[in-house]
C-alpha atoms as a PDB file:
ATOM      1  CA  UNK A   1      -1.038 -65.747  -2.932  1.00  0.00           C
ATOM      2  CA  UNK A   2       1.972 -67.970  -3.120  1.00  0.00           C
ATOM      3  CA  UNK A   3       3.107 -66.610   0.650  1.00  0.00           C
ATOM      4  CA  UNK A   4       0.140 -67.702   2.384  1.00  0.00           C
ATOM      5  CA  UNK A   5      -0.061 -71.366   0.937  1.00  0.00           C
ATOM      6  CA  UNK A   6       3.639 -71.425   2.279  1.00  0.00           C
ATOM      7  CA  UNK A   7       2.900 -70.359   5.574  1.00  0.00           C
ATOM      8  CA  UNK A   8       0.061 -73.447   6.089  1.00  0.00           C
ATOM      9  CA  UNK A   9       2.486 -76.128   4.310  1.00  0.00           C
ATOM     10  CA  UNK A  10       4.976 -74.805   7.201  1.00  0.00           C
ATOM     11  CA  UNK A  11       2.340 -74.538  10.057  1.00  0.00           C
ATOM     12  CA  UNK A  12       0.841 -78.144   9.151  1.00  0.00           C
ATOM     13  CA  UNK A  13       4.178 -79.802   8.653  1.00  0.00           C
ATOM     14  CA  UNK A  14       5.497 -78.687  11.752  1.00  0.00           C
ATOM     15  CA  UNK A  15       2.056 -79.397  13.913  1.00  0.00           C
ATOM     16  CA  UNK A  16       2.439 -82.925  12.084  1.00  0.00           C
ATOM     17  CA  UNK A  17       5.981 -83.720  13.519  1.00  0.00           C
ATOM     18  CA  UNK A  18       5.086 -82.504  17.219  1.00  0.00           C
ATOM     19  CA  UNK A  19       1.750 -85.116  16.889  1.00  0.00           C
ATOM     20  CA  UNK A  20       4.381 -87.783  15.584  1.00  0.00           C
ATOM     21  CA  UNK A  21       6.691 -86.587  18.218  1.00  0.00           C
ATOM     22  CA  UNK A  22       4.511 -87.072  21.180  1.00  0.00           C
ATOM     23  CA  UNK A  23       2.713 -90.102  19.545  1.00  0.00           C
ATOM     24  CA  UNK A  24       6.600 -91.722  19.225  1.00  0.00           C
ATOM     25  CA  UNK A  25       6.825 -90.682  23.242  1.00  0.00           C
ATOM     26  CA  UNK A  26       3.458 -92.486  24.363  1.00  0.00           C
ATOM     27  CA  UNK A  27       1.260 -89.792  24.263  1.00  0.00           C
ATOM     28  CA  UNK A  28      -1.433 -90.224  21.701  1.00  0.00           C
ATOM     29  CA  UNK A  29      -4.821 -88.960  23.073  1.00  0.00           C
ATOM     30  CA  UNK A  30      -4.005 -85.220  22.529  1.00  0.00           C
ATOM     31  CA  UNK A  31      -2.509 -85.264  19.295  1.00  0.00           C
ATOM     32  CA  UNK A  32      -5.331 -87.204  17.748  1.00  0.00           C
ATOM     33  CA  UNK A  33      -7.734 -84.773  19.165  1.00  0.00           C
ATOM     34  CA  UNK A  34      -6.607 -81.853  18.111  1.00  0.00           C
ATOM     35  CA  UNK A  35      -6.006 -83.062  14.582  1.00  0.00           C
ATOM     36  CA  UNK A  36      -9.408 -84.489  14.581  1.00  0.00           C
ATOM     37  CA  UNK A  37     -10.561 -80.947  15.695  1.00  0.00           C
ATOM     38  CA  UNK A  38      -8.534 -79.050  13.010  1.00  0.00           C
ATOM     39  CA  UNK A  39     -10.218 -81.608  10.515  1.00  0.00           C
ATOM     40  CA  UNK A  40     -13.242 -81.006  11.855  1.00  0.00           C
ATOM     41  CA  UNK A  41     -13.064 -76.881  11.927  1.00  0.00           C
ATOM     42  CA  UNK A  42     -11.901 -77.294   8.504  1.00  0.00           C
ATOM     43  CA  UNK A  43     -14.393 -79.394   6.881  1.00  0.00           C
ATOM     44  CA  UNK A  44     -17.087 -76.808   8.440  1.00  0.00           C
ATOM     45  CA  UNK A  45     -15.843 -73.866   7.247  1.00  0.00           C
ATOM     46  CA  UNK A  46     -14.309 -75.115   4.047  1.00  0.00           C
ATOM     47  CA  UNK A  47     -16.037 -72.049   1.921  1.00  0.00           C
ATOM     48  CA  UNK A  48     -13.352 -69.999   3.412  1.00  0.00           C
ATOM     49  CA  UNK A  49     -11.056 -71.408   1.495  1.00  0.00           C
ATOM     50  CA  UNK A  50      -7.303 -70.353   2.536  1.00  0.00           C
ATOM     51  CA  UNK A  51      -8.135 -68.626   5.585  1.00  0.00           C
ATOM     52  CA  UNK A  52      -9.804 -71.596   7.120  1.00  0.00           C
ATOM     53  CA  UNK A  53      -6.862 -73.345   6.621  1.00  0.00           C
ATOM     54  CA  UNK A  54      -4.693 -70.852   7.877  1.00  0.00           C
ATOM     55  CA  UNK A  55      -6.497 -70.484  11.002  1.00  0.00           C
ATOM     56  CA  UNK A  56      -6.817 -74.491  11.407  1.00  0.00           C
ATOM     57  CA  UNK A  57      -3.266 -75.169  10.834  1.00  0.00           C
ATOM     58  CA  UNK A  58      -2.004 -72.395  12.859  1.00  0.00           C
ATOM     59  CA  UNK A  59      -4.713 -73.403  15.924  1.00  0.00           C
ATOM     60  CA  UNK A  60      -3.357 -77.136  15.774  1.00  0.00           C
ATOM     61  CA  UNK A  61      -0.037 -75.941  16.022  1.00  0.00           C
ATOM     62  CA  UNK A  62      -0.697 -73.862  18.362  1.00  0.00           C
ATOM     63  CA  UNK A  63      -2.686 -76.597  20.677  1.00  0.00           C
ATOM     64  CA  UNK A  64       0.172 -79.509  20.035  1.00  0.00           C
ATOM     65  CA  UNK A  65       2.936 -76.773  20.499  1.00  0.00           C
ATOM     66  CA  UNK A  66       1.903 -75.784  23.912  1.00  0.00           C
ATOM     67  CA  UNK A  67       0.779 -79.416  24.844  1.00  0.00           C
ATOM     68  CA  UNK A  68       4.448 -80.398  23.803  1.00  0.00           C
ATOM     69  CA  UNK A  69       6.117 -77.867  25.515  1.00  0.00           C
ATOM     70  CA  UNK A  70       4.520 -78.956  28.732  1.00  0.00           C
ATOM     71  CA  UNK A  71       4.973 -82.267  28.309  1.00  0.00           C
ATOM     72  CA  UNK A  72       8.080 -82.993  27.040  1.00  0.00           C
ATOM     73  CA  UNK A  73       9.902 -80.206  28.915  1.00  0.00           C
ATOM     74  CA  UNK A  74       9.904 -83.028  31.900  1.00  0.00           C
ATOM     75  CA  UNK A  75      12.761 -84.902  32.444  1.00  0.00           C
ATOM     76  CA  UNK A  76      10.866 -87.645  33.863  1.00  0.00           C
ATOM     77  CA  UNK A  77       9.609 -88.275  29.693  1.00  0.00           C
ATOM     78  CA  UNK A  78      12.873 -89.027  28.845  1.00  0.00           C
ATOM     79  CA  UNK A  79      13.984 -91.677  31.251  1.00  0.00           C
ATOM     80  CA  UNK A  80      12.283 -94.331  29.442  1.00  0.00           C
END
């Protein structure tokens, strides 16, 4: 059980430095969605357990993966 713990530590910690990322950048709207969404799915379906979190972590990195990919992939972000 100790392999799927490590995988949401990983999946959260990395979803939490793209929403600090883009938050740093000016972009705040998405990032505080989505985590308010994954908090959301989570809190509902907390009886899961594990897999709830799995699936919420992985979703909001997912979601602030994508939205950072497109975003900060254009140059015009980092002329500021």
């Amino acid at each position: 059980m100790l392999i799927p713990e490590l995988a949401v530590y990983l999946m959260l910690g990395s979803a939490m430095f793209l929403a600090l990322a883009l938050q740093a950048l000016g972009m705040r709207a998405v990032p505080v969605a989505a985590c308010a969404a994954a908090l959301a799915f989570e809190l509902t379906w907390r009886e899961l357990g594990l897999t709830a979190q799995l699936v919420a972590c992985g979703g909001l990195l997912l979601v602030l993966g994508a939205y950072a990919l497109k975003t900060l992939a254009m140059a015009v972000r980092h002329a500021f």
